[in-house]
PDB file of N, CA and C in Angstrom:
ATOM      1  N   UNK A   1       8.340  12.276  10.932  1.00  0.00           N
ATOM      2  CA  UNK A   1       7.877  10.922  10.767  1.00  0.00           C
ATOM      3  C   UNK A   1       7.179  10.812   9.419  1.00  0.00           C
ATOM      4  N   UNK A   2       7.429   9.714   8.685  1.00  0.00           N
ATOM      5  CA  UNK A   2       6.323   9.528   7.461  1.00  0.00           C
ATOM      6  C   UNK A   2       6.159   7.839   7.134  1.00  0.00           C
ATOM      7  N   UNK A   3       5.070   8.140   7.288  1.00  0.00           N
ATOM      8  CA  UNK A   3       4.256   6.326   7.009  1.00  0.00           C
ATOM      9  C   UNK A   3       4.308   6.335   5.675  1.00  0.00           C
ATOM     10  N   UNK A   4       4.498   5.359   5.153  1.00  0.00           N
ATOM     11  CA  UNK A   4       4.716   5.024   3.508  1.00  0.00           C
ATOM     12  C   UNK A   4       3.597   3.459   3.750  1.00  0.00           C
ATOM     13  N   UNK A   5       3.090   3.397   2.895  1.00  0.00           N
ATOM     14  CA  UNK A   5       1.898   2.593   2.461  1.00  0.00           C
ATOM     15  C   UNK A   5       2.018   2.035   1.329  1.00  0.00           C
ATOM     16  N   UNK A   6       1.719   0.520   1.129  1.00  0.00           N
ATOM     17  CA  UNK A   6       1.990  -0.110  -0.437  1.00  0.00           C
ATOM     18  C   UNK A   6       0.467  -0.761  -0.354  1.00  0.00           C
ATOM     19  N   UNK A   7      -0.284  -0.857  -1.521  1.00  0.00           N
ATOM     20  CA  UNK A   7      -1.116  -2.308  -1.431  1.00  0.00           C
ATOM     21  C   UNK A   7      -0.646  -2.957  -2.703  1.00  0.00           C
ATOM     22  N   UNK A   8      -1.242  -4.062  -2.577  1.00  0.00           N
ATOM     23  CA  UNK A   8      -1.069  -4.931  -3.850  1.00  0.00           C
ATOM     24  C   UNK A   8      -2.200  -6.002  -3.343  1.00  0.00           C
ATOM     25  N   UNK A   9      -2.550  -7.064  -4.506  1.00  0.00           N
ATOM     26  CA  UNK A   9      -3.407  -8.178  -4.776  1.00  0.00           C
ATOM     27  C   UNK A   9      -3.010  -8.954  -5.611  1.00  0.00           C
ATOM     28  N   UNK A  10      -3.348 -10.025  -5.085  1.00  0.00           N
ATOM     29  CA  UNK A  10      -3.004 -11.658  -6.165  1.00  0.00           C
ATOM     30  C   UNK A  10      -4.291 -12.405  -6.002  1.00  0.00           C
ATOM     31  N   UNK A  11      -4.350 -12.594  -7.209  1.00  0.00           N
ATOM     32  CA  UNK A  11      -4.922 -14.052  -6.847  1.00  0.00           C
ATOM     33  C   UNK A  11      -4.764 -15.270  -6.917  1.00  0.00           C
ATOM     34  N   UNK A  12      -5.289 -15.992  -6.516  1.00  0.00           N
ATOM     35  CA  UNK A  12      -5.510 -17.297  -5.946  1.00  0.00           C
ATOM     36  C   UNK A  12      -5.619 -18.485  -6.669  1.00  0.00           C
ATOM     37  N   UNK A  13      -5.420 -19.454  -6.530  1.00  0.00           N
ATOM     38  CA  UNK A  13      -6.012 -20.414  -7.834  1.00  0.00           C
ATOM     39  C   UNK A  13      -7.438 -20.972  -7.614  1.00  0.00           C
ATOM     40  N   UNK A  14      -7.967 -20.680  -6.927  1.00  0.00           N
ATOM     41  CA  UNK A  14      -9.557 -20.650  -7.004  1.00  0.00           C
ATOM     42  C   UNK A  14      -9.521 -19.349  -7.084  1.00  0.00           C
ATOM     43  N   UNK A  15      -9.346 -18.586  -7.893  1.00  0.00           N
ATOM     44  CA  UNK A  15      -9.681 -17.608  -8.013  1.00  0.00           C
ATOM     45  C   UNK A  15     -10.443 -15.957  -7.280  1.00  0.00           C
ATOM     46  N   UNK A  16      -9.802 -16.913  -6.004  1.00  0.00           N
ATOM     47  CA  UNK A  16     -10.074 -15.511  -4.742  1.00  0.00           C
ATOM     48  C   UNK A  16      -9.119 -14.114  -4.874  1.00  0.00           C
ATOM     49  N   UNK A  17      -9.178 -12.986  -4.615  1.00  0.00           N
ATOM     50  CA  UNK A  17      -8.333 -12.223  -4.542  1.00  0.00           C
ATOM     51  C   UNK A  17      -7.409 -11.861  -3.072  1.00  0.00           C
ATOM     52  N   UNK A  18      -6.635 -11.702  -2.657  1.00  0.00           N
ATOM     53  CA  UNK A  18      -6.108 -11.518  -1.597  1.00  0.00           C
ATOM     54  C   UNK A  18      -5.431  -9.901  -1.650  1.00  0.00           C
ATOM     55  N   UNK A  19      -5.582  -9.213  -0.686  1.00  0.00           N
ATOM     56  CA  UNK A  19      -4.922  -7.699  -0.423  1.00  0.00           C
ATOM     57  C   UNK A  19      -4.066  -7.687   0.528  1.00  0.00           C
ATOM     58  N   UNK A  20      -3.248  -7.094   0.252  1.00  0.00           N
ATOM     59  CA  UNK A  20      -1.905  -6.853   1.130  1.00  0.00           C
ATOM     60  C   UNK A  20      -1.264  -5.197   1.273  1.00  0.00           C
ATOM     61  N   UNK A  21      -1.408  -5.091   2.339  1.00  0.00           N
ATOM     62  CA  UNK A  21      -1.244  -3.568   2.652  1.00  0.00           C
ATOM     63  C   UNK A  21       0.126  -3.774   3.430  1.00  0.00           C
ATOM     64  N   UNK A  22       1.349  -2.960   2.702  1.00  0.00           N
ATOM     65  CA  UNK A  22       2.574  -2.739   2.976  1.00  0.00           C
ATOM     66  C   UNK A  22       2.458  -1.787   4.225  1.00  0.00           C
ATOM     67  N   UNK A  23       3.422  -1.426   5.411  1.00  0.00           N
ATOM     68  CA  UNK A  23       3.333  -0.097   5.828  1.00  0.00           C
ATOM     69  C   UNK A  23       4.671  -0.443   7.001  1.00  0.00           C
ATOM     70  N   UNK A  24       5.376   1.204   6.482  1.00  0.00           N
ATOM     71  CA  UNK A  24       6.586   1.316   7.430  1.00  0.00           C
ATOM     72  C   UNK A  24       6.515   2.821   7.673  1.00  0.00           C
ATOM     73  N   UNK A  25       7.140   3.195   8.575  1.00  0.00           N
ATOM     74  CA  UNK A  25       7.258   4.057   9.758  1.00  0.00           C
ATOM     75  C   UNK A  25       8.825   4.428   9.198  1.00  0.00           C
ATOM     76  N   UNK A  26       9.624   5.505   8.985  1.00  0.00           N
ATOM     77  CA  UNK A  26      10.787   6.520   8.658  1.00  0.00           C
ATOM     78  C   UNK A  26      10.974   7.585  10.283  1.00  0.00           C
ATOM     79  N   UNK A  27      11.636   7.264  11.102  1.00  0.00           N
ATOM     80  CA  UNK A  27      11.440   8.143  12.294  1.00  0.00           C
ATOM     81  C   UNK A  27      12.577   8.853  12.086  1.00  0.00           C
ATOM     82  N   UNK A  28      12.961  10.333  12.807  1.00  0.00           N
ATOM     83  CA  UNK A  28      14.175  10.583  12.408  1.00  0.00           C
ATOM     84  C   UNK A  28      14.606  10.723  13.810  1.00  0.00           C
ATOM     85  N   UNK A  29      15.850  10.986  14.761  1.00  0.00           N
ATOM     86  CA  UNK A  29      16.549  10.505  15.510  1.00  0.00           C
ATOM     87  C   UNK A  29      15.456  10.634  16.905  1.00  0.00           C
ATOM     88  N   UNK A  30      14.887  12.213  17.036  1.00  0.00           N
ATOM     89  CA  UNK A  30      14.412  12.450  18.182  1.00  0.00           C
ATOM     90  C   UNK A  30      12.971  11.772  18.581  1.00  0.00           C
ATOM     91  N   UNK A  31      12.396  11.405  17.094  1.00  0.00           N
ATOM     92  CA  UNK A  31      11.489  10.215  17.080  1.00  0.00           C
ATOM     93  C   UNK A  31      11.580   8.735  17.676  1.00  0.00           C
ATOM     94  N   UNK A  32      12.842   8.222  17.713  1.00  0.00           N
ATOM     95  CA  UNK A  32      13.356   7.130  17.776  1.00  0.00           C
ATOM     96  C   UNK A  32      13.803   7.412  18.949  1.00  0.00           C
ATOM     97  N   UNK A  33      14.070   8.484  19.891  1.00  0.00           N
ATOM     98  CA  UNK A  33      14.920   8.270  21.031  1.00  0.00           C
ATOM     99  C   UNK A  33      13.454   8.388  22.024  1.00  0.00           C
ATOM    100  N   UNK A  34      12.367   9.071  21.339  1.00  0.00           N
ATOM    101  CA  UNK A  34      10.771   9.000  22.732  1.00  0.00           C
ATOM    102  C   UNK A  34      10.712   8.079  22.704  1.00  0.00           C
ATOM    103  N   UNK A  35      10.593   7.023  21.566  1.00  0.00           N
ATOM    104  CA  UNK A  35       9.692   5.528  21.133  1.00  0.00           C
ATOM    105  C   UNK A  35      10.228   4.793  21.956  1.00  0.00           C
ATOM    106  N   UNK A  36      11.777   4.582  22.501  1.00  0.00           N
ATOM    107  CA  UNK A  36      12.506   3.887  23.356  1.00  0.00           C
ATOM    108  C   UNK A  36      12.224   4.461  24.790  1.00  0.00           C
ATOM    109  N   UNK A  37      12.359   5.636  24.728  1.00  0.00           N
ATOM    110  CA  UNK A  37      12.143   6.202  26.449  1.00  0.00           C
ATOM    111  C   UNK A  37      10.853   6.298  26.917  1.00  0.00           C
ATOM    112  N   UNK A  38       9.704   5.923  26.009  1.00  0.00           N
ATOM    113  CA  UNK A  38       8.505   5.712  26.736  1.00  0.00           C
ATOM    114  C   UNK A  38       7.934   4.588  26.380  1.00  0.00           C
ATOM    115  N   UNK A  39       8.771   3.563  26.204  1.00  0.00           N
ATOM    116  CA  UNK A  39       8.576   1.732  25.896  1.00  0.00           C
ATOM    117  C   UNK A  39       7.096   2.058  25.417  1.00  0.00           C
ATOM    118  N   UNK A  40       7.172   2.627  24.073  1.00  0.00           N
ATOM    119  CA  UNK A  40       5.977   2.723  23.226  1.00  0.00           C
ATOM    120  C   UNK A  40       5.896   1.601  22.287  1.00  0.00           C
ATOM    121  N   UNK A  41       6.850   1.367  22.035  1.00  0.00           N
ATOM    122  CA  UNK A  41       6.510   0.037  21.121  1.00  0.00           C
ATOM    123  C   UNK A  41       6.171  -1.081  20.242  1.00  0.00           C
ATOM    124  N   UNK A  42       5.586  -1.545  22.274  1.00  0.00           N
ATOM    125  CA  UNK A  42       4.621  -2.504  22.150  1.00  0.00           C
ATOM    126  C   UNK A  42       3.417  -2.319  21.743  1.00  0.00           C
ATOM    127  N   UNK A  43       2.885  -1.032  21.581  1.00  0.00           N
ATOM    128  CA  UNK A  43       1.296  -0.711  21.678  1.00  0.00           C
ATOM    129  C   UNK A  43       0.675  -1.244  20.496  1.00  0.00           C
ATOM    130  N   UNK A  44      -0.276  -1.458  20.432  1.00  0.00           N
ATOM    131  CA  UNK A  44      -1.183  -1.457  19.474  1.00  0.00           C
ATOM    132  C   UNK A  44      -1.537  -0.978  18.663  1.00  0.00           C
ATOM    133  N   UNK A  45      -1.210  -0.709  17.283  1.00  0.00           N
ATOM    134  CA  UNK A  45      -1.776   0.691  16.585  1.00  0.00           C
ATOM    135  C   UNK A  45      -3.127  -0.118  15.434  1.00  0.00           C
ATOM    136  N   UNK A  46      -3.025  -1.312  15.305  1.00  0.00           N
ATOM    137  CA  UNK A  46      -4.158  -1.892  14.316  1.00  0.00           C
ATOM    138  C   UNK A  46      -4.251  -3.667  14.832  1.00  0.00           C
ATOM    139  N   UNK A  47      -5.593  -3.941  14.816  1.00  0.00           N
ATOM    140  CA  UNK A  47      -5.988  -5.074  15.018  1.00  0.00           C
ATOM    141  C   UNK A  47      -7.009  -5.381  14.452  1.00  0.00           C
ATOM    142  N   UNK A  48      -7.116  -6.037  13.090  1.00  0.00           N
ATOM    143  CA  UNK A  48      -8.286  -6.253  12.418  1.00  0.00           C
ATOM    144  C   UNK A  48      -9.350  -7.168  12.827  1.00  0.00           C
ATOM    145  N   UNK A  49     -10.829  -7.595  12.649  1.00  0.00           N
ATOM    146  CA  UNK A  49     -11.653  -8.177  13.206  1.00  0.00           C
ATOM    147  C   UNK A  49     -11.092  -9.811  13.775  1.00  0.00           C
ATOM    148  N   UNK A  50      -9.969 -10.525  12.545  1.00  0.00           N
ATOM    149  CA  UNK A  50      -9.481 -11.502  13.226  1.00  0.00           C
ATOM    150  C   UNK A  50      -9.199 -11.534  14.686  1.00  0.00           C
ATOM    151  N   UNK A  51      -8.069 -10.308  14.509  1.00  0.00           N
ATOM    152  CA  UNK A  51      -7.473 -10.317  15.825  1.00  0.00           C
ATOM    153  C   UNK A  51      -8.167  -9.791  17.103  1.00  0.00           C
ATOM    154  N   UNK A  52      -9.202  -9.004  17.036  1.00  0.00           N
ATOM    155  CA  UNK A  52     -10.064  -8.595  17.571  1.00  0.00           C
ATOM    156  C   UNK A  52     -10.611  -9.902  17.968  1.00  0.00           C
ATOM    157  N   UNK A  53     -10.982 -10.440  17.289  1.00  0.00           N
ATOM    158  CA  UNK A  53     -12.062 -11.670  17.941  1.00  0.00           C
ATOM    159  C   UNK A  53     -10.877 -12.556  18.835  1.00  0.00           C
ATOM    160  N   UNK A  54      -9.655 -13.269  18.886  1.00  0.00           N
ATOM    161  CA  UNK A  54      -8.714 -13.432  19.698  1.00  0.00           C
ATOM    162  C   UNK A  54      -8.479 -12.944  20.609  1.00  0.00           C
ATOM    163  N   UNK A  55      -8.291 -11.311  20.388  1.00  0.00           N
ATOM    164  CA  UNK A  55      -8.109 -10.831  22.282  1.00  0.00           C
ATOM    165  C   UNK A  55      -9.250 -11.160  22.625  1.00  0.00           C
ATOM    166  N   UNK A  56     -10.668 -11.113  22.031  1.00  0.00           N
ATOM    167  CA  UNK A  56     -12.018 -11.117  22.720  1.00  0.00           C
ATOM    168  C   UNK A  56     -11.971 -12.438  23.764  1.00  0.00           C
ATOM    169  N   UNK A  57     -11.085 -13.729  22.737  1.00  0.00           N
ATOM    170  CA  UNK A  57     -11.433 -14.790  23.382  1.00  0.00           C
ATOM    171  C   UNK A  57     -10.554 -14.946  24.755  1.00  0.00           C
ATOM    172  N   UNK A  58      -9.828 -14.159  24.113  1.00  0.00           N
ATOM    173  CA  UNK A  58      -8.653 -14.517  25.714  1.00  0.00           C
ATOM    174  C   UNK A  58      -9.011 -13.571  27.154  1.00  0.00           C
ATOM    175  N   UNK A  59     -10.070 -12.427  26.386  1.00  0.00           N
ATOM    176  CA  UNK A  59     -10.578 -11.817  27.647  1.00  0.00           C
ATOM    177  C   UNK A  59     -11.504 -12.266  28.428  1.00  0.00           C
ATOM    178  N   UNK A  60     -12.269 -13.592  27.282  1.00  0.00           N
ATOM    179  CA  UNK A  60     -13.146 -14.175  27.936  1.00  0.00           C
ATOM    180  C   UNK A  60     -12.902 -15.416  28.783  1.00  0.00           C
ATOM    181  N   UNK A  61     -11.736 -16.162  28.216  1.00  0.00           N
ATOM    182  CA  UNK A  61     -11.227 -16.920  28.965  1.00  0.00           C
ATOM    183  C   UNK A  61     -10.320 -16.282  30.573  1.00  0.00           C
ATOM    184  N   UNK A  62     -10.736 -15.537  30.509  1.00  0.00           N
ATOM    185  CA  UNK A  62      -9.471 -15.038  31.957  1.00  0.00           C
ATOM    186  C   UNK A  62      -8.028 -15.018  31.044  1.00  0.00           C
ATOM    187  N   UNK A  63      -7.877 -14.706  30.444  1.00  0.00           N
ATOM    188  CA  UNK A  63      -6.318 -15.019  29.778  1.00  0.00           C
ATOM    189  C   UNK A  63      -5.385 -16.598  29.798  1.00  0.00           C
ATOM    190  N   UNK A  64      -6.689 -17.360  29.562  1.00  0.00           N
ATOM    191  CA  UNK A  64      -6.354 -19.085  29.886  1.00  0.00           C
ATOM    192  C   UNK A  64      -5.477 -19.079  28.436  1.00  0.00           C
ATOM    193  N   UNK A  65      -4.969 -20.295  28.569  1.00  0.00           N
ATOM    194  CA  UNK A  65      -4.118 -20.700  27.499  1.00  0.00           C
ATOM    195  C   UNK A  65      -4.952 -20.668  26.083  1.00  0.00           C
ATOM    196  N   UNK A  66      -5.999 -21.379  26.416  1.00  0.00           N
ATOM    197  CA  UNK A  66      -6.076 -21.599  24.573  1.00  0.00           C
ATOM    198  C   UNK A  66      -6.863 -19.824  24.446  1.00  0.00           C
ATOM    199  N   UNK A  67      -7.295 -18.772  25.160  1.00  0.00           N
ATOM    200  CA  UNK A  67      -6.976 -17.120  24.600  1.00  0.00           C
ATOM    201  C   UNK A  67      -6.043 -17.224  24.312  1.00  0.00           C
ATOM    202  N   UNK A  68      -4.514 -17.153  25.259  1.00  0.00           N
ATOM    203  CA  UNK A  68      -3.149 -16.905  24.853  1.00  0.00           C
ATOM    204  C   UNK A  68      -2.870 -17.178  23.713  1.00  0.00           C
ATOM    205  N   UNK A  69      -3.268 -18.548  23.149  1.00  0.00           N
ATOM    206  CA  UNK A  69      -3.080 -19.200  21.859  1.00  0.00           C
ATOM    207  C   UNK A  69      -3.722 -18.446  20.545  1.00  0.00           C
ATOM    208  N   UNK A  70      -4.947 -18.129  20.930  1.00  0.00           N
ATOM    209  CA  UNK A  70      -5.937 -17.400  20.145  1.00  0.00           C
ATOM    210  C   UNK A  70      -5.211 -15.845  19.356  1.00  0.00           C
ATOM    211  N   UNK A  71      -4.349 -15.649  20.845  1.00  0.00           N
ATOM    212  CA  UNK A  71      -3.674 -14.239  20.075  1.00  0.00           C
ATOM    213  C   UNK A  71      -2.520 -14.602  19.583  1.00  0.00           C
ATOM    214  N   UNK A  72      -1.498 -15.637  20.137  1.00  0.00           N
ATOM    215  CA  UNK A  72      -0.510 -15.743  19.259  1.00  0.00           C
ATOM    216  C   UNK A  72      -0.764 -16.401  18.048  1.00  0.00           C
ATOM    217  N   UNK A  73      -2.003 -16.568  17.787  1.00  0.00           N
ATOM    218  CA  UNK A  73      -2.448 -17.419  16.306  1.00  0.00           C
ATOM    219  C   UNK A  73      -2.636 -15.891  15.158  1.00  0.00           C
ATOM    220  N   UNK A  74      -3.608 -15.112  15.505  1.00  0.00           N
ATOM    221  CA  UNK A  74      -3.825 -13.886  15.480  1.00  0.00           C
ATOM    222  C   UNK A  74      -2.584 -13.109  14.881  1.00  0.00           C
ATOM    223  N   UNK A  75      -1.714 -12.974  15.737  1.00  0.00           N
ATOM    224  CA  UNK A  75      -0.130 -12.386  15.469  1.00  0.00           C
ATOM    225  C   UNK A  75       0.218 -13.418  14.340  1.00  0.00           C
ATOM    226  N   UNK A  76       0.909 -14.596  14.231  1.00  0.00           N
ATOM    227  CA  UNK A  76       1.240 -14.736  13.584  1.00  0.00           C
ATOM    228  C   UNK A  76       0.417 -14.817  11.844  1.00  0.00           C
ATOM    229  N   UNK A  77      -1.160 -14.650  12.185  1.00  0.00           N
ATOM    230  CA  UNK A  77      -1.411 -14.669  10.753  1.00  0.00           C
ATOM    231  C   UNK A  77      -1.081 -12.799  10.189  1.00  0.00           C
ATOM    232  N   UNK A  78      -0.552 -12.098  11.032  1.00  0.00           N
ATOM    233  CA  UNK A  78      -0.130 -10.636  10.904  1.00  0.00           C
ATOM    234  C   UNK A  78      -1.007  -9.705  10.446  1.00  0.00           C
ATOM    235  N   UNK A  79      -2.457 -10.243  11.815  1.00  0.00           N
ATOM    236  CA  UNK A  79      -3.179  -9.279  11.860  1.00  0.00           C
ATOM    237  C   UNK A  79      -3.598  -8.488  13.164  1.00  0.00           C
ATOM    238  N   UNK A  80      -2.015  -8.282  13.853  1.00  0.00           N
ATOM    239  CA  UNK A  80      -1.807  -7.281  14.224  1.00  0.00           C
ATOM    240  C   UNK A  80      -0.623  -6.378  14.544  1.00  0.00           C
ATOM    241  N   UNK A  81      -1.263  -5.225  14.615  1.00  0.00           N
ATOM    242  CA  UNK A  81       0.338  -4.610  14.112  1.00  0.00           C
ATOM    243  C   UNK A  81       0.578  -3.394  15.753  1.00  0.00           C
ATOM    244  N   UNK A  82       1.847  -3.628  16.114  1.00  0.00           N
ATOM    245  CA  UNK A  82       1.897  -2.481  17.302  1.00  0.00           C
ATOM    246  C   UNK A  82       3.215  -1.660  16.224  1.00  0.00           C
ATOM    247  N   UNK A  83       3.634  -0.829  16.798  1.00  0.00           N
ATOM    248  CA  UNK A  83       4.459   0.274  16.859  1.00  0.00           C
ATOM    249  C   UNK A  83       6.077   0.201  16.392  1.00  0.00           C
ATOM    250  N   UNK A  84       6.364  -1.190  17.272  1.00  0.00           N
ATOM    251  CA  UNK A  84       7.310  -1.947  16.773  1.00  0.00           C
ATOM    252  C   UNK A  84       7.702  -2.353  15.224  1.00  0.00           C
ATOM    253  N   UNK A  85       6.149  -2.612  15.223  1.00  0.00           N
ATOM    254  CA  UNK A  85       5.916  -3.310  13.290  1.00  0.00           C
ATOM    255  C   UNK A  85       6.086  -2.364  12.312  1.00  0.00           C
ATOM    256  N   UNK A  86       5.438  -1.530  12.816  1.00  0.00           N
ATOM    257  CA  UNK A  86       5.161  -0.279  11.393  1.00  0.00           C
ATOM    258  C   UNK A  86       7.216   0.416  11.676  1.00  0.00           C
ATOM    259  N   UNK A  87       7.997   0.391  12.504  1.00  0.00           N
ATOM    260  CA  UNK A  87       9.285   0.748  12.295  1.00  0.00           C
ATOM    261  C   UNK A  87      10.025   0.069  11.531  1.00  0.00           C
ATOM    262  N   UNK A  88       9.771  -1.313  12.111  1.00  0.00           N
ATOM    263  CA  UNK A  88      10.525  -2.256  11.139  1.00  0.00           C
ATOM    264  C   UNK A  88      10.176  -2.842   9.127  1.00  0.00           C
ATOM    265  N   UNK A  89       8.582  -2.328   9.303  1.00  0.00           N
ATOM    266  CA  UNK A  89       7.598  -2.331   8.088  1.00  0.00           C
ATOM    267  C   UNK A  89       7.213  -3.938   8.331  1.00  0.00           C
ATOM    268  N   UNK A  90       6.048  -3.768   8.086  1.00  0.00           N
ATOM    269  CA  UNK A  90       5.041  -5.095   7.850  1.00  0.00           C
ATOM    270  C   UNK A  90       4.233  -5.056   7.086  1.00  0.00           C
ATOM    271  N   UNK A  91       3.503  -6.529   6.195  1.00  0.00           N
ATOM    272  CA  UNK A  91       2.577  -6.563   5.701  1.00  0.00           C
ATOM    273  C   UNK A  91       1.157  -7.318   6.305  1.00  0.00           C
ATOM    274  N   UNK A  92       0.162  -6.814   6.285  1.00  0.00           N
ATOM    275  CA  UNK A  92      -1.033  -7.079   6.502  1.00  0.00           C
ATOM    276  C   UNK A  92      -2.338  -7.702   5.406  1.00  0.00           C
ATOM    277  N   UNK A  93      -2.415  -8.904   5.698  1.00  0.00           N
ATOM    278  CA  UNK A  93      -3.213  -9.710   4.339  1.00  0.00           C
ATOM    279  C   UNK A  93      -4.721  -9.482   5.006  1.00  0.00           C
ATOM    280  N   UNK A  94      -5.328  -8.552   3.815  1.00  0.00           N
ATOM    281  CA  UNK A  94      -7.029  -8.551   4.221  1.00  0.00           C
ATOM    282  C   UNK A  94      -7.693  -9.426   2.999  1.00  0.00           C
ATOM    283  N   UNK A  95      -9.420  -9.576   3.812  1.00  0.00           N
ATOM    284  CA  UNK A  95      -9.524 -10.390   2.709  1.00  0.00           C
ATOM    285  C   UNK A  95     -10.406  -9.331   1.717  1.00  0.00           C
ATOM    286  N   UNK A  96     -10.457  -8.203   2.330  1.00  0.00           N
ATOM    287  CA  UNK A  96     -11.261  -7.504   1.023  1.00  0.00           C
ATOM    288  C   UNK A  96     -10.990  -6.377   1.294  1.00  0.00           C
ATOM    289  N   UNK A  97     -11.424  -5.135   0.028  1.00  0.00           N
ATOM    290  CA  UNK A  97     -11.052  -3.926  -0.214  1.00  0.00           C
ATOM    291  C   UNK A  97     -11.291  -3.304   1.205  1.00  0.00           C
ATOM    292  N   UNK A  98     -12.585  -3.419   1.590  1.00  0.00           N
ATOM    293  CA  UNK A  98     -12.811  -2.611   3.020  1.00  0.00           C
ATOM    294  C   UNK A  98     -12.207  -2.973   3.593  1.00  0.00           C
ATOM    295  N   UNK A  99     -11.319  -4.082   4.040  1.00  0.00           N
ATOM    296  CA  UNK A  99     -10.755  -4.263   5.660  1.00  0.00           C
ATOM    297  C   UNK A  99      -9.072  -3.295   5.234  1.00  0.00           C
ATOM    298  N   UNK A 100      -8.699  -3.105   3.871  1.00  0.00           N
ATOM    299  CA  UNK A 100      -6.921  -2.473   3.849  1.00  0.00           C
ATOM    300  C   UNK A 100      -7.723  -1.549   3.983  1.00  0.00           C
ATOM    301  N   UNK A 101      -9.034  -0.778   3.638  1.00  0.00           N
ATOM    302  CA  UNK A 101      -8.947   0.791   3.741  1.00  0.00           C
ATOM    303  C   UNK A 101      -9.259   1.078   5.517  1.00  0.00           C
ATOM    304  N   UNK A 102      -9.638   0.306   5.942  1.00  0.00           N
ATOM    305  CA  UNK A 102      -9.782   0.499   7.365  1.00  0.00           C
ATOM    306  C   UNK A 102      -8.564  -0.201   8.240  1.00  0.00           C
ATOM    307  N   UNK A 103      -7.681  -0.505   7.784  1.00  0.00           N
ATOM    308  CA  UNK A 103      -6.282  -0.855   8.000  1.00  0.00           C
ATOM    309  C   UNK A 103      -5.245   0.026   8.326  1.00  0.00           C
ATOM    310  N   UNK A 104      -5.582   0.745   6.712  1.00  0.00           N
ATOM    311  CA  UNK A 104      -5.057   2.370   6.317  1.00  0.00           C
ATOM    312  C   UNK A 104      -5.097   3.284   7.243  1.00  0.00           C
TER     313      UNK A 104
END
């Protein structure tokens, strides 16, 4: 297996910086045949404080709709990543140096 890692930064026209941490997953066959036979996946491997605070809300709601919403808001701003993601490669937008190195 080997994780390959990119970052990069742009900025903004107000002049914010934005970080983006690349990361994909290279499995080679017998890697790829556990990941399927133990519906690994789905799991979780990173969830930054955004998304963290989303599951929080949906745990607090009983898993009511507007949690549900909270995490599919969460997901789609692609701050979180399961198992699935890092095979296919994803990028992850932090808003500062500490959150890609704790990403990493």
């Amino acid at each position: 297996m080997k994780l390959k890692l990119r970052r990069s930064q742009q900025s903004g026209m107000t002049g914010t910086i934005k970080f983006t941490l690349h990361a994909i997953v290279n499995l080679n066959a017998d890697e790829e045949a556990a990941l399927t036979k133990y519906k690994f996946g789905k799991t979780t491997v990173y969830e930054s404080p955004k998304g963290a605070a989303a599951t929080g809300l949906m745990r607090a709601s009983g898993g009511s709709l507007s949690g549900i919403t909270a995490t599919i808001a969460a997901k789609a701003m692609n701050q979180i990543l399961s198992v699935n993601d890092l095979v296919k490669g994803k990028e992850i937008t932090c808003k500062d140096i500490n959150e890609m190195i704790a990403a990493e």
